[in-house]
C-alpha atoms as a PDB file:
ATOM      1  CA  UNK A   1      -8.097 -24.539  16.937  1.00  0.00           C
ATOM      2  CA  UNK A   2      -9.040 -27.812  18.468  1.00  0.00           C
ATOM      3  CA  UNK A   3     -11.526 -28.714  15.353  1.00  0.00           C
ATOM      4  CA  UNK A   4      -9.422 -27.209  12.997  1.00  0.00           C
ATOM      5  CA  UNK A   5      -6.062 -29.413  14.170  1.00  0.00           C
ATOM      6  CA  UNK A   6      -8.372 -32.673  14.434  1.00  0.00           C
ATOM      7  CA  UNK A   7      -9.635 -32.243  10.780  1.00  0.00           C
ATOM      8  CA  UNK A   8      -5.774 -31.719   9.526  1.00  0.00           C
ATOM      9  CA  UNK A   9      -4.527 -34.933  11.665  1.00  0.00           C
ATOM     10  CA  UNK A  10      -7.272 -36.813  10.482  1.00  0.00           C
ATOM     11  CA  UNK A  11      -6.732 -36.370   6.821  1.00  0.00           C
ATOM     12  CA  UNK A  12      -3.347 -36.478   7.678  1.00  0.00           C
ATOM     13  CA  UNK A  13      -3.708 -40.143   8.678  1.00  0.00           C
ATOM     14  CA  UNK A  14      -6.242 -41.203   6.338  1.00  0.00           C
ATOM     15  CA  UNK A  15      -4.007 -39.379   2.735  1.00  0.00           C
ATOM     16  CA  UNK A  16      -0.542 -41.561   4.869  1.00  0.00           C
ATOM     17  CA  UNK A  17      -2.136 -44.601   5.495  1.00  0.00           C
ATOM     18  CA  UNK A  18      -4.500 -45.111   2.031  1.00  0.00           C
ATOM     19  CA  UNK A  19      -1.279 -43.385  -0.471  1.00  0.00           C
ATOM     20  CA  UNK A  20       1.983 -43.889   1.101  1.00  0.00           C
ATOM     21  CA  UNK A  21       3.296 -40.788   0.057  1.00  0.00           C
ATOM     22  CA  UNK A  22       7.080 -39.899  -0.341  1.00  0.00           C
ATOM     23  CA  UNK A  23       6.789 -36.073   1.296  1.00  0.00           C
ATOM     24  CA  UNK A  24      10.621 -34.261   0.959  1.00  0.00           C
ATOM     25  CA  UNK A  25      12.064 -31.569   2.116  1.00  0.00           C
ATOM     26  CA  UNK A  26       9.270 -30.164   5.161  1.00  0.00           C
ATOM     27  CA  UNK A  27      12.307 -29.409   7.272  1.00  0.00           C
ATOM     28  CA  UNK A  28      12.268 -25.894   4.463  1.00  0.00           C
ATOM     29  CA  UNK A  29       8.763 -23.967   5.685  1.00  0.00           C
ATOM     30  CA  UNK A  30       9.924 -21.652   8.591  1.00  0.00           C
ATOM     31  CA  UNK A  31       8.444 -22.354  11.883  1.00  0.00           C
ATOM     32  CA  UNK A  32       7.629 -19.333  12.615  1.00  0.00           C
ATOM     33  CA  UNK A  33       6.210 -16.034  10.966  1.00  0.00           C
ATOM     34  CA  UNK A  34       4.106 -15.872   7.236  1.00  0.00           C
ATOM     35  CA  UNK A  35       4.982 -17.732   4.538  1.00  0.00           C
ATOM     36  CA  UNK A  36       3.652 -18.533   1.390  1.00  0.00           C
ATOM     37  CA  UNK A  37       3.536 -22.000  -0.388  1.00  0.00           C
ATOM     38  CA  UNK A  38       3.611 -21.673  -4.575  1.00  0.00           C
ATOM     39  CA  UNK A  39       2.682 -25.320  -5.778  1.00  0.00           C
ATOM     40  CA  UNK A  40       1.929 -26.545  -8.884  1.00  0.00           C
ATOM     41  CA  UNK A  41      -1.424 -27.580  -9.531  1.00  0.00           C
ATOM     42  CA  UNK A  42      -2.693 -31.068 -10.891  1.00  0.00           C
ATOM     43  CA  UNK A  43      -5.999 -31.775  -9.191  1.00  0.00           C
ATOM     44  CA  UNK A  44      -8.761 -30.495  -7.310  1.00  0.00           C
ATOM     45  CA  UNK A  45      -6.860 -32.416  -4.151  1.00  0.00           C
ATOM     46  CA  UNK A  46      -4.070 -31.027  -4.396  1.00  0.00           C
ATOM     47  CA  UNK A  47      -5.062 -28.352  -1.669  1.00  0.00           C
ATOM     48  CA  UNK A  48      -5.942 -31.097   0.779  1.00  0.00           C
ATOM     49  CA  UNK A  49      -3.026 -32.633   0.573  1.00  0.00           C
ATOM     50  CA  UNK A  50      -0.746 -29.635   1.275  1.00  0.00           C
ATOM     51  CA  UNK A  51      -2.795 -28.164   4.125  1.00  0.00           C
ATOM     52  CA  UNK A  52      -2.871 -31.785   5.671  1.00  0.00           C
ATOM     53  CA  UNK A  53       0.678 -32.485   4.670  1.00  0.00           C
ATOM     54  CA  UNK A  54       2.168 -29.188   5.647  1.00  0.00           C
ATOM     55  CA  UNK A  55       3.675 -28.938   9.680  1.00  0.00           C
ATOM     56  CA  UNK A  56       2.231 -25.729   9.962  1.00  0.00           C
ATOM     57  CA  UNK A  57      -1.626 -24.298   8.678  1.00  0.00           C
ATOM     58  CA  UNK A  58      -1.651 -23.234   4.968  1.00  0.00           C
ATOM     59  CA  UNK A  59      -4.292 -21.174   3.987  1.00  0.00           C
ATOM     60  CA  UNK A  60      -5.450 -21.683   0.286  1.00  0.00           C
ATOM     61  CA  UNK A  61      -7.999 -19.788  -2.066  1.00  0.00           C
ATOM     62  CA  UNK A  62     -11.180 -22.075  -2.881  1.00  0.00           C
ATOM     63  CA  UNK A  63     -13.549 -21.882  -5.442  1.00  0.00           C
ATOM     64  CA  UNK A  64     -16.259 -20.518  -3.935  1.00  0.00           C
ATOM     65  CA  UNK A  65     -18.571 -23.703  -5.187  1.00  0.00           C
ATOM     66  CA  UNK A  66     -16.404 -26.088  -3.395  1.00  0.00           C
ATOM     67  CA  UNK A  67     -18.389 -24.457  -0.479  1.00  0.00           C
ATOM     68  CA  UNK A  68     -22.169 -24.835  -1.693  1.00  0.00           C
ATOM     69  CA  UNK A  69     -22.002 -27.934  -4.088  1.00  0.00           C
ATOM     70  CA  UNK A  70     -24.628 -30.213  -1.987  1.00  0.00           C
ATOM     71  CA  UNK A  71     -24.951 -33.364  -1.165  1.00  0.00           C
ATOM     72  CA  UNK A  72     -22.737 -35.559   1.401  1.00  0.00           C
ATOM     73  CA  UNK A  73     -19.526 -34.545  -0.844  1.00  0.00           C
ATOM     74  CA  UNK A  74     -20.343 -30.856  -0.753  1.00  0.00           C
ATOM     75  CA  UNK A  75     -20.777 -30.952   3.173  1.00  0.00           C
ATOM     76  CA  UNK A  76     -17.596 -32.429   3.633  1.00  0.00           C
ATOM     77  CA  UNK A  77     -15.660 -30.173   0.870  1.00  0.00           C
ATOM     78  CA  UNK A  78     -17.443 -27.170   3.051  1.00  0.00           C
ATOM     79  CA  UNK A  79     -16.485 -28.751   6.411  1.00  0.00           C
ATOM     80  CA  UNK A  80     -12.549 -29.287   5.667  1.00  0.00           C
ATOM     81  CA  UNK A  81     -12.397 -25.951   3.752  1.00  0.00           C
ATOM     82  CA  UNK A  82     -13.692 -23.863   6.557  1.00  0.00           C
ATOM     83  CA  UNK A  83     -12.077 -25.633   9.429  1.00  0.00           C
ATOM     84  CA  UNK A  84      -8.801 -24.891   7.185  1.00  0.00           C
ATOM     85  CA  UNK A  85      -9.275 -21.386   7.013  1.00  0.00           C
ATOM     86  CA  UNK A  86      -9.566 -21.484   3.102  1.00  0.00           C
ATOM     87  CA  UNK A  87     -10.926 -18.671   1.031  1.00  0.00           C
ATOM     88  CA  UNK A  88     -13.569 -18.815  -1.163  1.00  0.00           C
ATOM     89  CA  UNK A  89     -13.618 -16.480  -4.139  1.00  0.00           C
ATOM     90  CA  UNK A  90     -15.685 -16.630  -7.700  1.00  0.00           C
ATOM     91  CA  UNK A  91     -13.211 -17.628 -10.159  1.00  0.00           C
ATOM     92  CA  UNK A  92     -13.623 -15.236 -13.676  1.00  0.00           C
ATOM     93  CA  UNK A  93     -14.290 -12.070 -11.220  1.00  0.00           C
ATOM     94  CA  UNK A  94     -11.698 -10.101 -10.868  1.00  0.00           C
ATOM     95  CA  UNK A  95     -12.963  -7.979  -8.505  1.00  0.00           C
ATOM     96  CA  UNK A  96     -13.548 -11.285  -6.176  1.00  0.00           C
ATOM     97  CA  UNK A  97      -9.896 -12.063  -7.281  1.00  0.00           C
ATOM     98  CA  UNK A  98      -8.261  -8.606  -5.907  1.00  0.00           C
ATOM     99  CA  UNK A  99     -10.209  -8.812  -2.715  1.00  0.00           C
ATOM    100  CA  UNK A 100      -9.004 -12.532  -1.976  1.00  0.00           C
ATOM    101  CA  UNK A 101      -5.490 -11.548  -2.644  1.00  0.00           C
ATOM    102  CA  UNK A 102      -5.763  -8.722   0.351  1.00  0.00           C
ATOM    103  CA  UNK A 103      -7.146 -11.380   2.425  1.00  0.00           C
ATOM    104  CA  UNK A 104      -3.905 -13.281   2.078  1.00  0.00           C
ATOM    105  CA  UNK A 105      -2.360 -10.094   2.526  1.00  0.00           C
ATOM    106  CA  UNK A 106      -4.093  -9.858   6.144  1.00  0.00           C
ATOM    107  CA  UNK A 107      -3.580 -13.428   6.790  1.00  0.00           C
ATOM    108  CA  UNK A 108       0.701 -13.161   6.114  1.00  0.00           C
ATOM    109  CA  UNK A 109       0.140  -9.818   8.203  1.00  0.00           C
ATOM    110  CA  UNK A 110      -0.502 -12.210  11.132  1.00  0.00           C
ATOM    111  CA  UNK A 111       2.441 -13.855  10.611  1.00  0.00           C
ATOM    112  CA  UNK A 112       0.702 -16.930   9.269  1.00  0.00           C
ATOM    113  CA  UNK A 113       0.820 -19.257   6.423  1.00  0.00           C
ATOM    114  CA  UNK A 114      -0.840 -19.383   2.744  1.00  0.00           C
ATOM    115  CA  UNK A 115      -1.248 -20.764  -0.146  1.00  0.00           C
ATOM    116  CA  UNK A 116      -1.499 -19.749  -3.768  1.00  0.00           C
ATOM    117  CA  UNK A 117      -1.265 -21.828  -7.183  1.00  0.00           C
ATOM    118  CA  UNK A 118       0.700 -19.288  -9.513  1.00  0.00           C
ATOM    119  CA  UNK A 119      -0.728 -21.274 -12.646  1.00  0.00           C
ATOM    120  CA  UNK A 120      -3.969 -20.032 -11.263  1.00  0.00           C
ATOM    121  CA  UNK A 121      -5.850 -23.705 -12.010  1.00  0.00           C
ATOM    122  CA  UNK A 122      -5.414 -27.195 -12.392  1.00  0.00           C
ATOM    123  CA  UNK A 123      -3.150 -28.346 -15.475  1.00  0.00           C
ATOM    124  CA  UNK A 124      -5.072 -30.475 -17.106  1.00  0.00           C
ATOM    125  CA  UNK A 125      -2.219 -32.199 -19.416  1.00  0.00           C
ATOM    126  CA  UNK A 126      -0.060 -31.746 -17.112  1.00  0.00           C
ATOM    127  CA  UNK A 127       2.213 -29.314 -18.088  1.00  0.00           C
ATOM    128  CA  UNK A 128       3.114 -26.471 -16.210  1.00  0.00           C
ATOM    129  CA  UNK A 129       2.464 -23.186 -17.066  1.00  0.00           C
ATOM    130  CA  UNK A 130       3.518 -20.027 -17.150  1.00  0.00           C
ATOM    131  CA  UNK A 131       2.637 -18.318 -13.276  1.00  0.00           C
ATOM    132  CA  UNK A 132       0.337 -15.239 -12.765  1.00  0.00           C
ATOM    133  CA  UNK A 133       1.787 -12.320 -11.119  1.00  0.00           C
ATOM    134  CA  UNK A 134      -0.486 -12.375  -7.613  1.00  0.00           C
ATOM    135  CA  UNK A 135       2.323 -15.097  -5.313  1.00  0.00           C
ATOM    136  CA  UNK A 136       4.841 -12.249  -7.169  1.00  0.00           C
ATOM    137  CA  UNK A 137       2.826  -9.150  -5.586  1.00  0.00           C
ATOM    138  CA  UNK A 138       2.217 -11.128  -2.225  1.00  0.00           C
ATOM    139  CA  UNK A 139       6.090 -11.724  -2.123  1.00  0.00           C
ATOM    140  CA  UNK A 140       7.457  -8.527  -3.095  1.00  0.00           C
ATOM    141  CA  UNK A 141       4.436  -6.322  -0.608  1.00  0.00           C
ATOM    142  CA  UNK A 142       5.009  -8.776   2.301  1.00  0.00           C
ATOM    143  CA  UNK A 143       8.753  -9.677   2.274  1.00  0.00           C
ATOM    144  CA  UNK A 144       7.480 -13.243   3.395  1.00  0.00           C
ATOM    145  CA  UNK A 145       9.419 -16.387   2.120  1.00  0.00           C
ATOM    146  CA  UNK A 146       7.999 -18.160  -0.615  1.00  0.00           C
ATOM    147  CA  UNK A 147       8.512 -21.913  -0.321  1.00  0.00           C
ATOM    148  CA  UNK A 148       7.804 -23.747  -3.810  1.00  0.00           C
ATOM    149  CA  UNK A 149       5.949 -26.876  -3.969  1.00  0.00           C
ATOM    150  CA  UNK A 150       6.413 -29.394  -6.562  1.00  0.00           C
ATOM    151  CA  UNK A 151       3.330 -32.161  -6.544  1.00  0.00           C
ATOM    152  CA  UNK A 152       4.226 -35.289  -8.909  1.00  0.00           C
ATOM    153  CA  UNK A 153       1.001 -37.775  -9.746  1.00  0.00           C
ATOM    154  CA  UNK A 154      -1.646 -35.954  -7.439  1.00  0.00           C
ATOM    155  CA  UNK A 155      -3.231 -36.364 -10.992  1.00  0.00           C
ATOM    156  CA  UNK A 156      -3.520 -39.939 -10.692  1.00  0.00           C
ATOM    157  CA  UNK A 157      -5.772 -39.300  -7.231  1.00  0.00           C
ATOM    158  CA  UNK A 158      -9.106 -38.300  -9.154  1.00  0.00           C
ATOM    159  CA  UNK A 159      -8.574 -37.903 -12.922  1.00  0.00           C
ATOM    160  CA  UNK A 160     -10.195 -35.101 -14.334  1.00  0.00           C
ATOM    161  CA  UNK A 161     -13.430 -36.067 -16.022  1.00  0.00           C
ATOM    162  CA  UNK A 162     -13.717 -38.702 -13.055  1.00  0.00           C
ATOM    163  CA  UNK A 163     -15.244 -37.673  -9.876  1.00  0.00           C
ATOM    164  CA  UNK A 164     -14.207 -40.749  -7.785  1.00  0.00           C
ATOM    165  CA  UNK A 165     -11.286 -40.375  -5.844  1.00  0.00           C
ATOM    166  CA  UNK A 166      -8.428 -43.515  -6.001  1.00  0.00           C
ATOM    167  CA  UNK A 167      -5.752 -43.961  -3.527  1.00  0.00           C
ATOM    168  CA  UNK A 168      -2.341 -43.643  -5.098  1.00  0.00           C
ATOM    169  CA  UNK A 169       1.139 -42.765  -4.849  1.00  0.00           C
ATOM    170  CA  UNK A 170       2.162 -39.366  -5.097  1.00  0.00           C
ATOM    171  CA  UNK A 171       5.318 -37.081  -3.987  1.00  0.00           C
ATOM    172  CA  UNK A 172       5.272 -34.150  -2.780  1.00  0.00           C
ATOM    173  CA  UNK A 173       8.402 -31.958  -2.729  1.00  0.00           C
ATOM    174  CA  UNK A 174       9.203 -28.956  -0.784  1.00  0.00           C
ATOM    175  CA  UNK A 175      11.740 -26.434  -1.758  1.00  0.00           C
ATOM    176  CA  UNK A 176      13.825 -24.271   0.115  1.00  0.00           C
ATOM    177  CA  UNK A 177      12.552 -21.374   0.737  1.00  0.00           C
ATOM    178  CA  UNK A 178      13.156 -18.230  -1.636  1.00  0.00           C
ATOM    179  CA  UNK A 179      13.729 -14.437  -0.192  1.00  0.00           C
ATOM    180  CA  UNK A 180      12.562 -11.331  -1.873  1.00  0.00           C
ATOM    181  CA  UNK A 181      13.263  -7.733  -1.065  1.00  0.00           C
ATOM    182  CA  UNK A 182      10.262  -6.136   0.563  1.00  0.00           C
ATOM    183  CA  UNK A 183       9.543  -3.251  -1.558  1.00  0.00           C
ATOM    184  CA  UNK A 184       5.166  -2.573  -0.145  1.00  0.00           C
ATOM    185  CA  UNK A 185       2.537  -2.650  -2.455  1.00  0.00           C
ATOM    186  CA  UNK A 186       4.657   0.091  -4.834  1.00  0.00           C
ATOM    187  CA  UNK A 187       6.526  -1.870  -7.023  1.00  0.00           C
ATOM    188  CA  UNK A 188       6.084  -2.402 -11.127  1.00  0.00           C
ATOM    189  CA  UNK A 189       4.767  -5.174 -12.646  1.00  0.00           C
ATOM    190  CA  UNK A 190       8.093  -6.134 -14.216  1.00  0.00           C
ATOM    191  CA  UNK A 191       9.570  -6.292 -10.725  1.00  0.00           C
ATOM    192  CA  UNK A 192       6.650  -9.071  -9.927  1.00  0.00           C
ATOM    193  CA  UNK A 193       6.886 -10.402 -13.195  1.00  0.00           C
ATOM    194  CA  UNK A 194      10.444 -11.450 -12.762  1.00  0.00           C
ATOM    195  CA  UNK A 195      10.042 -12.966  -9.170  1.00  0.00           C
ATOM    196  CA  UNK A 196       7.305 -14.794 -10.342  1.00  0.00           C
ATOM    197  CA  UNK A 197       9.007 -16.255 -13.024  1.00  0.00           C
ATOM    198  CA  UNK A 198      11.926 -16.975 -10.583  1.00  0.00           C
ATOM    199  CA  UNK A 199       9.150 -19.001  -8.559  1.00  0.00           C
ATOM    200  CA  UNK A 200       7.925 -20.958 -11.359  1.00  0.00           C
ATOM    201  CA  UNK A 201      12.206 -21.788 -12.158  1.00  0.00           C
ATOM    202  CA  UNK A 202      11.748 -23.600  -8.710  1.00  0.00           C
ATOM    203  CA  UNK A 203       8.786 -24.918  -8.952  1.00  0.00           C
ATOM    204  CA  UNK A 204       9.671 -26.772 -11.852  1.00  0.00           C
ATOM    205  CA  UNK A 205      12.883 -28.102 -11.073  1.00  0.00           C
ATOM    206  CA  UNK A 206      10.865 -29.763  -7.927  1.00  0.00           C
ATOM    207  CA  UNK A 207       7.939 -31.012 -10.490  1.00  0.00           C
ATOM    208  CA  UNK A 208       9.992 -32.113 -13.331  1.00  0.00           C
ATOM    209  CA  UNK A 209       7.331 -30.738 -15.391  1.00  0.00           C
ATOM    210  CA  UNK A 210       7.208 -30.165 -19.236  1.00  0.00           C
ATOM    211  CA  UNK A 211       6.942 -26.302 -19.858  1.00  0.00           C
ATOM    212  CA  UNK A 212       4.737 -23.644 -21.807  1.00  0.00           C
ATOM    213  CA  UNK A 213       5.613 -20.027 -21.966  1.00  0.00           C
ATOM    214  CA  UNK A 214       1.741 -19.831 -21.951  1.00  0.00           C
ATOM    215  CA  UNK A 215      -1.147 -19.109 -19.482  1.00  0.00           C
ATOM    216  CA  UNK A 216      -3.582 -21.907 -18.730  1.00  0.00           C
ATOM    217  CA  UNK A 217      -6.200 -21.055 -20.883  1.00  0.00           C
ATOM    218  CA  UNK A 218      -8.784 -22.102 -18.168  1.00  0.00           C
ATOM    219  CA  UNK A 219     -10.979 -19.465 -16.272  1.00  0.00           C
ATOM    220  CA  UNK A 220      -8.726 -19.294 -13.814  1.00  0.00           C
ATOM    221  CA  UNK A 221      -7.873 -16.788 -10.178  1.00  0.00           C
ATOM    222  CA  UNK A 222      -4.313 -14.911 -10.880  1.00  0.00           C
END
């Protein structure tokens, strides 16, 4: 716990003092028991900056190559990722996909926090798109509040066909949290198609995002 705290003060610090973020609204994740955090997704940081941001530990998936890419970037992307608790998973297998989603089951179980990107990837082109149904089944099988996220210019932070990372602005806004009826695992896909949708409502009044009725058409992890 003592590593794990020093690595999320530390980038903490470093994303504060090197962005000057405007962060709203952290007063709305519980302080106690599971949650899970539904943000929108413009860049590979974007996890960083909510587990660091966040008052309490988010867990998030992780491809799993952001754990073996080598070099001095890939030891530090393993480092933070694993003191974080983050999950790795292939992304295109949904087998791997399935299992992850029970390991966020497990981790709300404990009464502890997570993380999940309904779009499933990174918008490019920054739109937001239409949300896969796993935050839905993790809401409706675990009862636990789902607080929405809305990021605005984390794209600016590394661009996507760049691989150098730039300090820059960026807001990050929390919603309040949002309460489903805890219905288990048996419950239709209808049922978690509308919550999800009612998720991605939230998420984009936070984001101010342009919308598509569409799936990101990137391999992606629902």
């Amino acid at each position: 716990m003592a590593v794990f705290d020093a690595i999320r003060w530390t980038t903490r610090g470093l994303i504060s003092s090197t962005c000057r973020p405007t962060v709203i609204g952290l007063e709305n994740v519980p302080k106690s028991g599971p949650f899970i955090v539904a943000p929108n997704h413009l860049s590979f940081l974007d996890s960083v900056i909510v587990q660091a941001l966040m008052p309490r530990p988010v867990a998030f998936f992780a491809k799993a190559e952001y754990f073996t890419t080598k070099g001095v970037k890939g030891a530090v992307m393993k480092s933070f990722f694993e003191a974080v608790g983050s999950i790795p998973v292939e992304r295109g297998e949904q087998a791997a996909s399935v299992q992850a989603l029970k390991t966020l089951l497990d981790i709300l179980e404990a009464g502890k926090g997570i993380g999940i990107y309904p779009e499933g990837t990174r918008s490019r082109d920054g739109i937001l798109y239409r949300g896969r149904t796993g935050v839905g089944w993790l809401a409706l099988t675990t009862g636990a509040p789902v607080i929405p996220v809305g990021l605005i210019g984390t794209e600016k932070l590394q661009p996507a066909d760049k691989n150098a990372v730039r300090p820059q602005h960026f807001t990050m806004k929390v919603g309040e949290p949002l309460y489903f009826d805890k219905t288990g695992p048996d419950h239709s896909l209808p049922a978690r198609r509308e919550v999800t949708d009612k998720i991605m409502d939230a998420i984009a009044l936070l984001s101010g995002q342009e919308r598509s009725a569409s799936y990101n058409q990137s391999k992606s992890v629902d």
